[in-house]
Protein backbone atom coordinates (compact mmCIF):
# COMPACT_ATOMS: atom_id res chain seq x y z
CA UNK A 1 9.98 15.01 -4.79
CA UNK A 2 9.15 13.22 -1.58
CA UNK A 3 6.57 10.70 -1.17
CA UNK A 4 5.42 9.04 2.20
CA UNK A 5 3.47 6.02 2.45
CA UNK A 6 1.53 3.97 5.10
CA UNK A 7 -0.28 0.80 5.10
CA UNK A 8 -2.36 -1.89 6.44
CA UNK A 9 -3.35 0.46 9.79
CA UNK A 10 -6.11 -2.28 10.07
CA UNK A 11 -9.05 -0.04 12.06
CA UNK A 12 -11.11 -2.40 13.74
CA UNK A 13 -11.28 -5.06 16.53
CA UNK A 14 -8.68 -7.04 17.53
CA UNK A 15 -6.68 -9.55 14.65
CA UNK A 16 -5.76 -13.56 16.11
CA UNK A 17 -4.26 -16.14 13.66
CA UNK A 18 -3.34 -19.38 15.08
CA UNK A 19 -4.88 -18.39 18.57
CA UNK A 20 -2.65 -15.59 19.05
CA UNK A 21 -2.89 -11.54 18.77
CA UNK A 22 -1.00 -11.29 15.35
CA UNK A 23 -2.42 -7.39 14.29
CA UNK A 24 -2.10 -4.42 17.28
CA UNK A 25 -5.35 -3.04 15.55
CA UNK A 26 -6.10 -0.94 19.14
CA UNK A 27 -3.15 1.18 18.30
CA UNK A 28 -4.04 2.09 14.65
CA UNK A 29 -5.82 5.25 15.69
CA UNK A 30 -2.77 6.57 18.20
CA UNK A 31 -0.05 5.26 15.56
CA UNK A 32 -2.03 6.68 12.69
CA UNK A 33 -1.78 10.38 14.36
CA UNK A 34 1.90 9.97 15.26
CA UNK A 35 2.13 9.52 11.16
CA UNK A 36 0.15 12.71 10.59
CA UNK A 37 2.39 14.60 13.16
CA UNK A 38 5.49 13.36 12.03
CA UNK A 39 4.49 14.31 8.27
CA UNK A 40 3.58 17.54 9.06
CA UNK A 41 6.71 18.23 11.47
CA UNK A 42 9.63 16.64 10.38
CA UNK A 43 8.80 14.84 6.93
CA UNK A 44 7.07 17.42 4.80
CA UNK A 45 6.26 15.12 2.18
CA UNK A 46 4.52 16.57 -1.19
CA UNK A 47 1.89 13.54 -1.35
CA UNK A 48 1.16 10.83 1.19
CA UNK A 49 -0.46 7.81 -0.06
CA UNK A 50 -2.31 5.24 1.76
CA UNK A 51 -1.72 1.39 0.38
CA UNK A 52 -4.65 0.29 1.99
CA UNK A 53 -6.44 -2.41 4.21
CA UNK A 54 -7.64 0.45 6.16
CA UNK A 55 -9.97 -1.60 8.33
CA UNK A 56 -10.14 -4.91 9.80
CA UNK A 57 -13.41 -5.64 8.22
CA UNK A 58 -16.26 -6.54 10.60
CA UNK A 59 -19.57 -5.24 8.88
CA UNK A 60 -20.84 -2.38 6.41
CA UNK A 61 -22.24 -0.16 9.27
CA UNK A 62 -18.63 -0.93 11.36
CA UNK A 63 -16.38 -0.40 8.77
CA UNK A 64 -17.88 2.24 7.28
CA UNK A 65 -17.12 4.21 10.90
CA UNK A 66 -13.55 2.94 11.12
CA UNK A 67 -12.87 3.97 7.58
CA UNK A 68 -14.06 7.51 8.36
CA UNK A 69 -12.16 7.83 11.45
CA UNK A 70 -9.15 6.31 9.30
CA UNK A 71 -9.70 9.78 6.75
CA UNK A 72 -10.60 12.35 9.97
CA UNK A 73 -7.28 11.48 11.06
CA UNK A 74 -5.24 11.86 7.43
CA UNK A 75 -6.98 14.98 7.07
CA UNK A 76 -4.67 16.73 9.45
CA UNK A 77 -2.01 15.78 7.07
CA UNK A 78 -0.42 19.17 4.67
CA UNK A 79 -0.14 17.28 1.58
CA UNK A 80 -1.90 15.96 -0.96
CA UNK A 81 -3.26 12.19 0.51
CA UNK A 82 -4.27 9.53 -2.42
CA UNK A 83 -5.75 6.20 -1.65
CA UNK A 84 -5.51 2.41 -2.82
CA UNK A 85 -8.29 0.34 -2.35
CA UNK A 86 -6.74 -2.78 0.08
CA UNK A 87 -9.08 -6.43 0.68
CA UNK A 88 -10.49 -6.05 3.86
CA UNK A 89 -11.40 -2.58 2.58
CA UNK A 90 -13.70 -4.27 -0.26
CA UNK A 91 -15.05 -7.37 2.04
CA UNK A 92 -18.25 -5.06 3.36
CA UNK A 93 -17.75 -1.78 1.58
CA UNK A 94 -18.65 -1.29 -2.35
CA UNK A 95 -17.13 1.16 -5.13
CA UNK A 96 -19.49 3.83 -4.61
CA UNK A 97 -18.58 3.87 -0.35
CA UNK A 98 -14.83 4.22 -1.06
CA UNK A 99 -15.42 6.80 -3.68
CA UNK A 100 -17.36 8.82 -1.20
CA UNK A 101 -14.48 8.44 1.85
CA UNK A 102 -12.13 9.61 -0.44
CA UNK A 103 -13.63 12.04 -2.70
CA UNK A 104 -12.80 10.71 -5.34
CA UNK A 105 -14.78 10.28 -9.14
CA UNK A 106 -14.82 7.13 -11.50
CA UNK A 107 -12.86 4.25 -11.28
CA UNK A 108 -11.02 2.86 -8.23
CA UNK A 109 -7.93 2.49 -10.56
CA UNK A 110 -6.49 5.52 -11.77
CA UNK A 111 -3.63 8.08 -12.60
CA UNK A 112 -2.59 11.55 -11.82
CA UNK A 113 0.40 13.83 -11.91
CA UNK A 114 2.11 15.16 -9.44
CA UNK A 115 5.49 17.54 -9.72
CA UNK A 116 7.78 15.79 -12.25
CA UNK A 117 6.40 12.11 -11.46
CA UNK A 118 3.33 10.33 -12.83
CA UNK A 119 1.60 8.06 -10.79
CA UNK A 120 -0.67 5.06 -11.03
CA UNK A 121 -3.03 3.22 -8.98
CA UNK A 122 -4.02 0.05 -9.29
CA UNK A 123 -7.26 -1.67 -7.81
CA UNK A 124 -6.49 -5.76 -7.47
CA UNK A 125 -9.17 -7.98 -6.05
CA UNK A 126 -8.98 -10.90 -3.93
CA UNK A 127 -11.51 -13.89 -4.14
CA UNK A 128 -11.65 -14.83 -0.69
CA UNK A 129 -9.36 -17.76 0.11
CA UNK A 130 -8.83 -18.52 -3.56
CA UNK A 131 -6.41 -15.86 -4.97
CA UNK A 132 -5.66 -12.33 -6.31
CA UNK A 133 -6.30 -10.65 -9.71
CA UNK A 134 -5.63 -7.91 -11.53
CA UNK A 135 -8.97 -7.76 -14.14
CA UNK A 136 -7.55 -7.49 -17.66
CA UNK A 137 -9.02 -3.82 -18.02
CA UNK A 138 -6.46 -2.51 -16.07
CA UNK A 139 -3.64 -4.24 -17.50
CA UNK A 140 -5.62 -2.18 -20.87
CA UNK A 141 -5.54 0.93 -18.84
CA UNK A 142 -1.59 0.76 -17.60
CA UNK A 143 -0.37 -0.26 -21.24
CA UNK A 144 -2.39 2.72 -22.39
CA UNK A 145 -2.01 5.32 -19.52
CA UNK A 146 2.05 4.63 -19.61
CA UNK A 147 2.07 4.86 -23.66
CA UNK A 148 0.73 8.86 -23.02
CA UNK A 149 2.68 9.94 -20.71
CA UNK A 150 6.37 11.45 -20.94
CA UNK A 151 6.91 11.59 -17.10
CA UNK A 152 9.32 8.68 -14.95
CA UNK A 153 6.10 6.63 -12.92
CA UNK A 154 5.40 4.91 -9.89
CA UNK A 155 2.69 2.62 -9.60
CA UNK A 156 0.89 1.96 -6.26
CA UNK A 157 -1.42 -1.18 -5.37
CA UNK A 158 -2.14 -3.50 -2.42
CA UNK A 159 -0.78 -6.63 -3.29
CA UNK A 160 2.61 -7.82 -4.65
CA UNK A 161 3.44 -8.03 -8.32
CA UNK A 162 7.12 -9.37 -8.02
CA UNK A 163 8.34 -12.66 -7.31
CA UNK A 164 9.03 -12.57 -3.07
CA UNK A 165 10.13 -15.34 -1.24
CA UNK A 166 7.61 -15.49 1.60
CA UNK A 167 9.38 -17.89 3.73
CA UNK A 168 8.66 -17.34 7.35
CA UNK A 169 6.03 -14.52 6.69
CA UNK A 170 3.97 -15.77 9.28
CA UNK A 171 0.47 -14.78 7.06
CA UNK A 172 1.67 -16.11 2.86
CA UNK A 173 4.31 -18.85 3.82
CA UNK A 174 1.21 -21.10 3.53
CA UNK A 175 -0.86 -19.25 1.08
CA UNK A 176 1.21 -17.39 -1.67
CA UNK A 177 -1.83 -17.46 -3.97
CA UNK A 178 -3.16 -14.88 -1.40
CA UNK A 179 -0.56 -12.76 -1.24
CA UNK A 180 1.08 -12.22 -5.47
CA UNK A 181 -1.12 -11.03 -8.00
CA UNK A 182 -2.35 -14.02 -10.46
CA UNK A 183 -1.66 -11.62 -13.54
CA UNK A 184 1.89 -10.39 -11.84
CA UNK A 185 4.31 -11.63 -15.12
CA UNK A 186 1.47 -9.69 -17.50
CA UNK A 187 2.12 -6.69 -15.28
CA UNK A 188 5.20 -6.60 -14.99
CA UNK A 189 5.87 -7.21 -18.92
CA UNK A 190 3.63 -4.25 -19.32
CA UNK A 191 5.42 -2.07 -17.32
CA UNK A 192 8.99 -3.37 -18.55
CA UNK A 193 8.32 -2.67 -21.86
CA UNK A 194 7.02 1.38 -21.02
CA UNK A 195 11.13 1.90 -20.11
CA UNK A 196 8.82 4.52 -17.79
CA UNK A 197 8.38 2.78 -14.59
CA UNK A 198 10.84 3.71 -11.81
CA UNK A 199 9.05 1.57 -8.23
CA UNK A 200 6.44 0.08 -7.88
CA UNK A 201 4.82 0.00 -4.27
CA UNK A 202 2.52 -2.35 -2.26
CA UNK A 203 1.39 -3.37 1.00
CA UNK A 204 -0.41 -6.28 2.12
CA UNK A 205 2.31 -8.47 2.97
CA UNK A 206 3.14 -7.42 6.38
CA UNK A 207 7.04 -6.96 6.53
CA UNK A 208 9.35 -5.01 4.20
CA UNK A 209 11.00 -5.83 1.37
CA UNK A 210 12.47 -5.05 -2.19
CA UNK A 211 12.91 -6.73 -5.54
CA UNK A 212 14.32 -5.41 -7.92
CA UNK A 213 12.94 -7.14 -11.55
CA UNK A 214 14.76 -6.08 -14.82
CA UNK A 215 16.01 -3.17 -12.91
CA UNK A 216 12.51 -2.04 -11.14
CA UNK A 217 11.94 -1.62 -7.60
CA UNK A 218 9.41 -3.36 -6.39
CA UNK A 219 8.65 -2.16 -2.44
CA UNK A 220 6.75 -3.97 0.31
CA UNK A 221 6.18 -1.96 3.11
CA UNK A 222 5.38 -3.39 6.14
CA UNK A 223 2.26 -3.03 8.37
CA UNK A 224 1.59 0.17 10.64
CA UNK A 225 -0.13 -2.43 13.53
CA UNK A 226 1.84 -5.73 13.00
CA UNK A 227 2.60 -7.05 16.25
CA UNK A 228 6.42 -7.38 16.08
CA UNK A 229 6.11 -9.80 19.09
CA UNK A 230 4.68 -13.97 19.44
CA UNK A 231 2.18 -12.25 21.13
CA UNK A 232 0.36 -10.09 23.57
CA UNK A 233 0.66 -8.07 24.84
CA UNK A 234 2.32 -6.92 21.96
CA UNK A 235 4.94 -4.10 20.07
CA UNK A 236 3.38 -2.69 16.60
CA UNK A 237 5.74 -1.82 14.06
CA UNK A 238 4.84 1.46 13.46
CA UNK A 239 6.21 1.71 9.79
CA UNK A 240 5.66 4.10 7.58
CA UNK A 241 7.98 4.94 4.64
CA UNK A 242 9.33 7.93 2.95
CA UNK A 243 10.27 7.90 -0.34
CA UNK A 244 12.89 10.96 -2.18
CA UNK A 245 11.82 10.64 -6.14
CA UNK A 246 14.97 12.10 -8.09
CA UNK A 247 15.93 11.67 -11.74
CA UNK A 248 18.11 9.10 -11.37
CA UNK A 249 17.68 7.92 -7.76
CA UNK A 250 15.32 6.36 -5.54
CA UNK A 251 16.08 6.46 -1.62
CA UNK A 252 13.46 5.13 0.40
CA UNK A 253 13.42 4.70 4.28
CA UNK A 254 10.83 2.76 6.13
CA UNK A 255 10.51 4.29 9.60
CA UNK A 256 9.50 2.61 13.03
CA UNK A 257 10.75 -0.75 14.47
CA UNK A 258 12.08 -2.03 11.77
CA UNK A 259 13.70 0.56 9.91
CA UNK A 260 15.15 -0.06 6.59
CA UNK A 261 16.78 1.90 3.63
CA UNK A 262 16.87 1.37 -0.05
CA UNK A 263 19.34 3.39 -2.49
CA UNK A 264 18.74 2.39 -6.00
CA UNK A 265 20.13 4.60 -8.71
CA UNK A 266 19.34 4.36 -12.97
């Protein structure tokens, strides 16, 4: 089964840290169409799944309109698209105005099959400049939703749940307790102890990269609009990855400026 994933396409006005442009966010429309074309031409992937941080939040009434233009584009795509809900996605907009851009019923956490694979979605929530959680109802909800099913799972979320370095990540070198989920050990025991788990996927951190913990994957991928460069004017990454689910082997390649590939077999 093939999965593709993209992340952190940051719609919205431009993105400065330390005085200079850090996030290309005028090229997430173009960059976000050359996904959609690619996916439909050359990729063909089953289900597409967007990591989130859609937006580059600015206000309700803003990032309500760059979150729809964010889904117009995707729904060019031929496959089935799925969405996690990212941080600047929940700064202005509540549960009830992501359910409604993606069409989606109940909770912002959830599960869903798809071919041989089961997936699952998690929903963590930063408190602003203080850290990230993962609410003890859906460490519940994993435990329980992994203990019914019989299919090999992935589980999708925003932020990190293993144990990355982040030395010289421009963004988290300073601020890890922004960047790994609080409740990551709790998670992870959760999902050791399933033996059901084969990757587990995030964005948020703005470069690739893979752990593997106790013989799970753990994949970063990097940002769509992360200026590669000091500076402006500026070269995005572009990345998007595409994932092969088989019984025994994961091959994943992140696409764009960066390209990588991961082979891990069971």
């Amino acid at each position: 089964m093939r999965v593709a994933l993209i992340s952190d396409a940051h719609f919205g006005p431009p993105a400065y840290y330390a005085g200079k442009l850090r996030k290309l966010t005028h090229r997430a429309e173009e960059l976000t169409r050359r996904f959609v074309r690619r996916m439909n031409e050359v990729e063909r992937p089953e289900l597409v799944v967007n990591l989130g941080d859609v937006i580059e939040d600015e206000s309700r009434e803003r990032d309500l309109e760059a979150y729809s233009r964010f889904i117009d584009v995707l729904s060019g795509l031929e496959a089935r698209v799925v969405h996690v809900a990212g941080n600047h996605d929940q700064v202005h907009l509540g549960d009830d105005d992501l359910r409604r851009l993606w069409k989606h019923e109940g909770e912002l956490f959830y599960s869903f099959d798809q071919g041989d694979f089961h997936f699952v979605v998690l929903r963590t929530v930063e408190i602003r400049d203080t850290a990230v959680h993962l609410p003890s109802e859906q460490l519940l909800f994993v435990e329980a939703d992994l203990a019914k099913t019989t299919r090999p799972t992935v589980v999708l979320m925003h932020h990190p749940a293993s144990e990355q370095v982040l030395a010289g990540n421009r963004w988290f070198e300073r601020a890890p307790h922004l960047c790994r989920v609080a409740e990551r050990r709790a998670l992870r025991s959760v999902i050791e102890r399933s033996g059901k788990v084969v990757a587990v996927f995030n964005g948020h951190v703005h470069w690739n990269h893979l752990d593997v913990v106790r013989g799970i994957p753990y994949v970063t991928v990097q940002s769509l609009i992360e200026n590669l460069d000091d500076d402006a004017p500026g070269r995005p990454a572009a990345a998007y990855a595409v994932c092969d689910l088989e019984t025994h082997r994961l091959t994943i390649t992140v696409h764009g400026e960066e390209t990588v590939r991961y082979q891990i077999e069971s």
